[in-house]
C-alpha atoms as a PDB file:
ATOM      1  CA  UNK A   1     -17.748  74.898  65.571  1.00  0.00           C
ATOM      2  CA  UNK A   2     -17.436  71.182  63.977  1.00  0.00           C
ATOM      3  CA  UNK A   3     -19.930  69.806  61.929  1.00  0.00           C
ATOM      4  CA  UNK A   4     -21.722  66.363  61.882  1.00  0.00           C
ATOM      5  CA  UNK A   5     -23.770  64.702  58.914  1.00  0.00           C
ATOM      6  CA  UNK A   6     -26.558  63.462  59.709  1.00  0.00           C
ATOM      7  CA  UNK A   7     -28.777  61.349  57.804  1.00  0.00           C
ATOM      8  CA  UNK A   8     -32.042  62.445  58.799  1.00  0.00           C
ATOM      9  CA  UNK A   9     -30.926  66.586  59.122  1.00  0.00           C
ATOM     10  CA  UNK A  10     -27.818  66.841  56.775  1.00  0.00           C
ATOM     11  CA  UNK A  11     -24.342  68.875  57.704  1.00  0.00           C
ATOM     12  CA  UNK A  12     -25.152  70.672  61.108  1.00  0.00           C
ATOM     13  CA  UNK A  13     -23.776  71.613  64.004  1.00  0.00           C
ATOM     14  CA  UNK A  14     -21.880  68.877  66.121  1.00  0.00           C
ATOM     15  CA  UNK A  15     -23.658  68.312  69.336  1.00  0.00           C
ATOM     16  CA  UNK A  16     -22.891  65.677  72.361  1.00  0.00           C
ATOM     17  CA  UNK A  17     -25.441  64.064  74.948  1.00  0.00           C
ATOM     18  CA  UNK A  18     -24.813  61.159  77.019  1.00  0.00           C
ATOM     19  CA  UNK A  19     -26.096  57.925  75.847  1.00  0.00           C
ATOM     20  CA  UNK A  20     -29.554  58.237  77.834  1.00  0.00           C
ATOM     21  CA  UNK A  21     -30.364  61.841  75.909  1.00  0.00           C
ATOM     22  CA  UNK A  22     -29.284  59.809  72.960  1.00  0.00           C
ATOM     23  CA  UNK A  23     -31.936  56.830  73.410  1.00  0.00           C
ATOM     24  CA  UNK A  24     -34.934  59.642  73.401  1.00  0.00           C
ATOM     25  CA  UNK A  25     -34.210  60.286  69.617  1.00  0.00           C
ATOM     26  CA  UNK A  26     -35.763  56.773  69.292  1.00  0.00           C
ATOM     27  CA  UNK A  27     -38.051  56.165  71.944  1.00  0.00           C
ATOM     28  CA  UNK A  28     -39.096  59.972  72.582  1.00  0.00           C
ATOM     29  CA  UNK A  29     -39.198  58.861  76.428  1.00  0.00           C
ATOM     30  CA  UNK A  30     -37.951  62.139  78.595  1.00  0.00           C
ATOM     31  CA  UNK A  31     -35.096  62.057  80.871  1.00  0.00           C
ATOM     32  CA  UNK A  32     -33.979  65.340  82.378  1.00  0.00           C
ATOM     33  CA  UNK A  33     -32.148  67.320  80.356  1.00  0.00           C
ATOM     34  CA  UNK A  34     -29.328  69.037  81.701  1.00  0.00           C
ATOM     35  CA  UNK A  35     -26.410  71.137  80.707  1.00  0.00           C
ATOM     36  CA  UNK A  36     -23.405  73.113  82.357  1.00  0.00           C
ATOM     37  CA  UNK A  37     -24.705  76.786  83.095  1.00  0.00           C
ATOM     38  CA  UNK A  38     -20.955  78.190  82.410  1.00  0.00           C
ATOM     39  CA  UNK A  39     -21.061  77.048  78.862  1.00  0.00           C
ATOM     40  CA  UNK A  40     -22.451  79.718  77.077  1.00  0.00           C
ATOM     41  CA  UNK A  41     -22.078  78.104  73.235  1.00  0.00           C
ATOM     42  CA  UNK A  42     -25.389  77.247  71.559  1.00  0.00           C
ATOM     43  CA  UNK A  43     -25.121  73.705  72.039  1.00  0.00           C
ATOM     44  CA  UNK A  44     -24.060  72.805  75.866  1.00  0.00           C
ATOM     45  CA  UNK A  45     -22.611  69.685  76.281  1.00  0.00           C
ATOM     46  CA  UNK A  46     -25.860  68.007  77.738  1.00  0.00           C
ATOM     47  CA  UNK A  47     -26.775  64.791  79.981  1.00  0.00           C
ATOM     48  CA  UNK A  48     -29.711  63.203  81.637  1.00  0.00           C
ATOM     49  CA  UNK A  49     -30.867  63.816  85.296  1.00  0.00           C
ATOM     50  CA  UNK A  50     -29.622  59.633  85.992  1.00  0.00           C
ATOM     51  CA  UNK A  51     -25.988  60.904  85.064  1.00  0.00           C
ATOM     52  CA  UNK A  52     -26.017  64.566  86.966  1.00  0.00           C
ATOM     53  CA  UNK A  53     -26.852  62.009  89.985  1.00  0.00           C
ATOM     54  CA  UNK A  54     -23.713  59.927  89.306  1.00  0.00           C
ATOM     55  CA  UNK A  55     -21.636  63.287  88.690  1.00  0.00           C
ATOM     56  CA  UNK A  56     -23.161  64.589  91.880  1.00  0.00           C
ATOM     57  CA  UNK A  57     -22.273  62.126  93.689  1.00  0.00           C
ATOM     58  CA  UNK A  58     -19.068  61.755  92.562  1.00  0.00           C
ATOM     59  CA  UNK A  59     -18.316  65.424  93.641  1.00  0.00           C
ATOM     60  CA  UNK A  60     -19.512  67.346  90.440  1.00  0.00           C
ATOM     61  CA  UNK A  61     -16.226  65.575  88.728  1.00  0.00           C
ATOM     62  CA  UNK A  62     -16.829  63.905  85.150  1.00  0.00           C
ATOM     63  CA  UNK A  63     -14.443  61.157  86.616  1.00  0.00           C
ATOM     64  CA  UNK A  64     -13.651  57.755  84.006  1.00  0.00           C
ATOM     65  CA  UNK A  65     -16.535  55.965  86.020  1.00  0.00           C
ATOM     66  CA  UNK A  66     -18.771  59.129  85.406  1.00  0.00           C
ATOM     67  CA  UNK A  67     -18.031  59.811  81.866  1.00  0.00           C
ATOM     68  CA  UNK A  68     -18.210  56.098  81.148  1.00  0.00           C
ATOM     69  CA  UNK A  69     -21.313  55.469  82.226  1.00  0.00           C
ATOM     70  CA  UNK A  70     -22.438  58.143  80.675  1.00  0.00           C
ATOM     71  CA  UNK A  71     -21.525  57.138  77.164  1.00  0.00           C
ATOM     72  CA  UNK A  72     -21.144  60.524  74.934  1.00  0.00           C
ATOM     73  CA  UNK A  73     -22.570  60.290  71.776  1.00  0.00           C
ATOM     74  CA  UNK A  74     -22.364  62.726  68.712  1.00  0.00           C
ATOM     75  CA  UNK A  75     -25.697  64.193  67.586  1.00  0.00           C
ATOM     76  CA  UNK A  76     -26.496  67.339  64.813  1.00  0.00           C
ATOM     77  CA  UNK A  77     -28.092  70.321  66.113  1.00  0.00           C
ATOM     78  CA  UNK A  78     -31.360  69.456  65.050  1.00  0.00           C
ATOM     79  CA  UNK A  79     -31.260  66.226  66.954  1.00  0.00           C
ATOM     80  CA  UNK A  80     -30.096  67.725  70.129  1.00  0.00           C
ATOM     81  CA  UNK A  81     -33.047  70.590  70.302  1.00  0.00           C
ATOM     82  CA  UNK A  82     -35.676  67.486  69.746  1.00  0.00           C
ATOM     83  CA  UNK A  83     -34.210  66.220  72.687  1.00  0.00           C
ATOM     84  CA  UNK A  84     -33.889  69.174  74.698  1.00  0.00           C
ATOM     85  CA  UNK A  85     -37.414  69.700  74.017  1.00  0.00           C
ATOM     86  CA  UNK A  86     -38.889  66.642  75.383  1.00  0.00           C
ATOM     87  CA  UNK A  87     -38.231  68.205  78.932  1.00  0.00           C
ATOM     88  CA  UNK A  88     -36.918  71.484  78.338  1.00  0.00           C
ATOM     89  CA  UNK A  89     -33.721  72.913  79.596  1.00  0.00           C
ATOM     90  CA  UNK A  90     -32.008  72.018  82.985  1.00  0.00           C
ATOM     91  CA  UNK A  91     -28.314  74.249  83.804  1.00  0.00           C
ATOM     92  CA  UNK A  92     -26.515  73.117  86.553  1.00  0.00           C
END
């Protein structure tokens, strides 16, 4: 597992949302949360329910357009459980 610093958390875990996940560290607003149900590590890639519509409708792919829009960002462990928790967990 890789490790991030954080500023707010210190050295954790590395974590990655899409850019939407990422805004609810600052605004606390909830926006589906949603992870891959084959990926069993403790930290799921993760992404809001606006993106699983654009990977849905591009056929489940993470295409350029999909991942794109998306925006991955990097966030600690700690960071990505406060967002997870504003809606709770989602698999797809």
């Amino acid at each position: 597992m890789s490790t991030v610093q954080c500023s707010e958390h210190a050295t954790q875990t590395a974590a990655y949302v899409c850019r939407h996940l990422f805004l609810s560290l600052h605004d606390s607003l909830p926006r589906g949360f949603v992870c891959d149900v084959g990926d069993e590590s403790e930290y799921p890639d993760a992404w809001c329910s606006v993106c699983d519509e654009m990977l849905t409708a591009g056929g489940g792919e993470w295409t350029d357009d999909v991942s794109e829009a998306a925006g991955i960002r990097l966030l600690c462990a700690s960071c990505y459980r406060h967002v997870e928790a504003l809606d709770g967990l989602s698999k797809a």
